[in-house]
C-alpha atoms as a PDB file:
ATOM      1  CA  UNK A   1      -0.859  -0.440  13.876  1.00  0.00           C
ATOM      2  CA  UNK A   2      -1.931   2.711  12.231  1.00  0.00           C
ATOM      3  CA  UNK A   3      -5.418   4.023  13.027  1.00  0.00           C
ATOM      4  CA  UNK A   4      -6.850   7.532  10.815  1.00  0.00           C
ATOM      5  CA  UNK A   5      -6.360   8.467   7.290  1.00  0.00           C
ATOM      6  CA  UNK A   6      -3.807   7.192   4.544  1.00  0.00           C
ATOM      7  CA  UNK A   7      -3.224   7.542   0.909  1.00  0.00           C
ATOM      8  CA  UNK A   8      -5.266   4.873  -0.354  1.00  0.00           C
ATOM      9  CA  UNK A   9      -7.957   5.836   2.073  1.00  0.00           C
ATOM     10  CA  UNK A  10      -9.168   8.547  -0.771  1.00  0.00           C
ATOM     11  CA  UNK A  11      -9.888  11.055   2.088  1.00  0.00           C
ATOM     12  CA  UNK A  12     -12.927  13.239   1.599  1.00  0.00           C
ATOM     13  CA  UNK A  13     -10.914  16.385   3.092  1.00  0.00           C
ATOM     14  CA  UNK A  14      -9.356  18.313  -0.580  1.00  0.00           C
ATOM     15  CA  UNK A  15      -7.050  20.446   1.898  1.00  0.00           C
ATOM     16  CA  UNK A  16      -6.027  17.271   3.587  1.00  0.00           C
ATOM     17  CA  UNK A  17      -5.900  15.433   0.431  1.00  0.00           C
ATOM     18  CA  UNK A  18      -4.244  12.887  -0.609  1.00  0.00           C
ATOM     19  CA  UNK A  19      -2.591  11.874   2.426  1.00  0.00           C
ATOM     20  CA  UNK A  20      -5.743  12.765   5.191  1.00  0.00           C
ATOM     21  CA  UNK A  21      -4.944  14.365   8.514  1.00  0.00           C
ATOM     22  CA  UNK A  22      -3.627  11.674  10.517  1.00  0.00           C
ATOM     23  CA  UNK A  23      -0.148  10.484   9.773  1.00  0.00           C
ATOM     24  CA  UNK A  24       2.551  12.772   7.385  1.00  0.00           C
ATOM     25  CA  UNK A  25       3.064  12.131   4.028  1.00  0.00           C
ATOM     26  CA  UNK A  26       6.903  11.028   4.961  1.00  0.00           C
ATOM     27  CA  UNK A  27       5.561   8.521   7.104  1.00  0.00           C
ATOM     28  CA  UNK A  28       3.034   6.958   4.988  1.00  0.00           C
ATOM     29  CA  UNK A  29       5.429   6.709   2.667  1.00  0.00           C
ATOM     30  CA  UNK A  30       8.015   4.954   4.429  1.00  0.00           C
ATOM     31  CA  UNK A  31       4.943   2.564   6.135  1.00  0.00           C
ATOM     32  CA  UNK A  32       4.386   1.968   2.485  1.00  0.00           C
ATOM     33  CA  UNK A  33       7.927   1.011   1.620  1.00  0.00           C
ATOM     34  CA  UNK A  34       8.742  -0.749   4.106  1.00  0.00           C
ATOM     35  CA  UNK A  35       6.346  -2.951   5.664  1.00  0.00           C
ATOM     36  CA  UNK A  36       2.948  -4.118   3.944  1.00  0.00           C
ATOM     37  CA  UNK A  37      -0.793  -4.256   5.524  1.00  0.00           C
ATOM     38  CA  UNK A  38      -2.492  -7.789   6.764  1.00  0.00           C
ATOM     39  CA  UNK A  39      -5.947  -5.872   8.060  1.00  0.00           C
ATOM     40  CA  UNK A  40      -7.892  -2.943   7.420  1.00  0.00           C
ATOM     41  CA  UNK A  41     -11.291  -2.266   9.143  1.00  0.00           C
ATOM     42  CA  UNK A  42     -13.103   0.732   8.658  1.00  0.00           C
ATOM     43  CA  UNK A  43     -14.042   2.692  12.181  1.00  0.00           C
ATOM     44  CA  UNK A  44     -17.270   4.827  13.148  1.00  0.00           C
ATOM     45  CA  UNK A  45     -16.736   8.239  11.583  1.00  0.00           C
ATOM     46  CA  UNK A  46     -17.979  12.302  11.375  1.00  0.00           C
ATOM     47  CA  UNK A  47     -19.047  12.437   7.538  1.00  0.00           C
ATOM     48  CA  UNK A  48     -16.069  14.552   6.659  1.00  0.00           C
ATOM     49  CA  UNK A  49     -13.368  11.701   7.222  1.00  0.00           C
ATOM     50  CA  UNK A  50     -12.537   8.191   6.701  1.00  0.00           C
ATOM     51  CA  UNK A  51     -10.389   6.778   9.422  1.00  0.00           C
ATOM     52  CA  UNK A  52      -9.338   3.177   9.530  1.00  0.00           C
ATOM     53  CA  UNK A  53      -7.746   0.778  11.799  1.00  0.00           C
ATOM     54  CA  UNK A  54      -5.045  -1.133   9.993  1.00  0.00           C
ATOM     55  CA  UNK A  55      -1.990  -3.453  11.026  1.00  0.00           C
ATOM     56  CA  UNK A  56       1.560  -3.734   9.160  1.00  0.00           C
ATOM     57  CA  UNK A  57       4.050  -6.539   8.660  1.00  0.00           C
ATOM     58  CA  UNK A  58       7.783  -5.604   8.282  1.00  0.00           C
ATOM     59  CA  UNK A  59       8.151  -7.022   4.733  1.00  0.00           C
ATOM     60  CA  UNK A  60      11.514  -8.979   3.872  1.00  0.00           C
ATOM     61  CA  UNK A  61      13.895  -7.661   1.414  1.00  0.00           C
ATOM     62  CA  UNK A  62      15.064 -10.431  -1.357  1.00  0.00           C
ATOM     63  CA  UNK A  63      17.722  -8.968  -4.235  1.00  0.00           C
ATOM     64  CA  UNK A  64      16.818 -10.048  -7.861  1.00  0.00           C
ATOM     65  CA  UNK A  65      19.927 -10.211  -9.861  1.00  0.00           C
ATOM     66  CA  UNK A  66      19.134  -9.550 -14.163  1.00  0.00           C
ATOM     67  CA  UNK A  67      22.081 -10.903 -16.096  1.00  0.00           C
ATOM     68  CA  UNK A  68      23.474  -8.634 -18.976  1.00  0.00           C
ATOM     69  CA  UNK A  69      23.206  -9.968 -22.398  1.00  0.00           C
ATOM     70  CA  UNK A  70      26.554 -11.161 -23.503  1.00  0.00           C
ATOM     71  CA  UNK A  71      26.080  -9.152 -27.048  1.00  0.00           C
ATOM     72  CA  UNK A  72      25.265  -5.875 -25.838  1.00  0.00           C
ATOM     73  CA  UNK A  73      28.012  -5.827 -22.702  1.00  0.00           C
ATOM     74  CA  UNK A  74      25.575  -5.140 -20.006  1.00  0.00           C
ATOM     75  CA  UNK A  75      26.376  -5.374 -16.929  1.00  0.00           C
ATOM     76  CA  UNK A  76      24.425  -7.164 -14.110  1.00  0.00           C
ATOM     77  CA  UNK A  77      21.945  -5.304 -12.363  1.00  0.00           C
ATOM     78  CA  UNK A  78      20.885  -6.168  -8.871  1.00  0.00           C
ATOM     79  CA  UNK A  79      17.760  -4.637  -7.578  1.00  0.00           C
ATOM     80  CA  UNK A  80      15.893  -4.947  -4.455  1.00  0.00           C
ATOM     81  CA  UNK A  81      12.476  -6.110  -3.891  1.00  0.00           C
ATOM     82  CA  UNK A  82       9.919  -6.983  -1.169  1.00  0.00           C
ATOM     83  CA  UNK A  83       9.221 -10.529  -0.392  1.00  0.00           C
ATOM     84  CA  UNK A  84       5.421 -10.686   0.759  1.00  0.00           C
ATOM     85  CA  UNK A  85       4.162 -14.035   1.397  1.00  0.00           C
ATOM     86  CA  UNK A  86       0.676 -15.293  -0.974  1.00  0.00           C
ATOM     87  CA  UNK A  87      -1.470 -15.199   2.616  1.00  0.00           C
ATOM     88  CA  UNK A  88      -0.560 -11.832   4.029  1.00  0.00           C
ATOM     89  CA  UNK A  89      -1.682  -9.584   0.507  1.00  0.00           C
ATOM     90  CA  UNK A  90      -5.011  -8.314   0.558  1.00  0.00           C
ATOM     91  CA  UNK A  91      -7.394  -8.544  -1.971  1.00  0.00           C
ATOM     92  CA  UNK A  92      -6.850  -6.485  -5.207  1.00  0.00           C
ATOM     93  CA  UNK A  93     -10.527  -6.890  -6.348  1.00  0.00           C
ATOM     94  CA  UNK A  94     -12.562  -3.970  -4.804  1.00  0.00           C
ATOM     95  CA  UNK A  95     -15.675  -2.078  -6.108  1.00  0.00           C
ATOM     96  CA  UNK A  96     -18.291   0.672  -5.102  1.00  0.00           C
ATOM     97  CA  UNK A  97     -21.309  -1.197  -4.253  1.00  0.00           C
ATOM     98  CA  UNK A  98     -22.941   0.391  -7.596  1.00  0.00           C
ATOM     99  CA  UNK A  99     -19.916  -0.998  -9.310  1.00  0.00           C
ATOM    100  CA  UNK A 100     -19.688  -4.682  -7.898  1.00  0.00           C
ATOM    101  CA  UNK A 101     -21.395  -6.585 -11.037  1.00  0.00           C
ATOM    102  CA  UNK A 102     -18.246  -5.674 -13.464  1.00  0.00           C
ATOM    103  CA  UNK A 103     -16.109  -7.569 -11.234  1.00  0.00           C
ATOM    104  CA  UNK A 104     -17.971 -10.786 -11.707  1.00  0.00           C
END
């Protein structure tokens, strides 16, 4: 659970900004990396900041192995991806309330 400010928050605070006031920018980017959010609800707030209540999954780790092509010699390449289940991403689709009509 992570309550205050993050990246994608788009804090209002340019000496805070990007990463807001609450968390560090080391953390926020290992939350990031490592685990991926199921909720976010915005909280009462002063008019200077944008704090939010959100909760994080540890996301699994699956490998993705690309085969080299036999012409050019490549070798395989195994690289490391997160495995997040269709019902715990959140909706990509957001817009300003002035802005709503060009996603329809």
């Amino acid at each position: 659970i992570h309550v205050g400010e993050l990246y994608t928050d788009n804090t209002l605070s340019l000496e805070q900004a990007p990463w807001g006031r609450s968390s560090s920018p080391e953390f926020q980017q290992r939350l990031a990396s490592e685990f991926h959010c199921i909720l976010k609800a915005k909280l009462t707030n002063w008019l200077h900041v944008k704090d939010t209540i959100s909760v994080w999954k540890r996301s699994e780790r699956c490998s993705i192995v690309f085969q080299g092509d036999d012409d050019s010699r490549e070798e395989e390449e195994e690289v490391e991806y997160r495995h997040i289940p269709v019902g715990e991403i959140l909706p990509m689709d957001v817009a300003a309330p002035d802005f709503k009509h060009l996603l329809q």
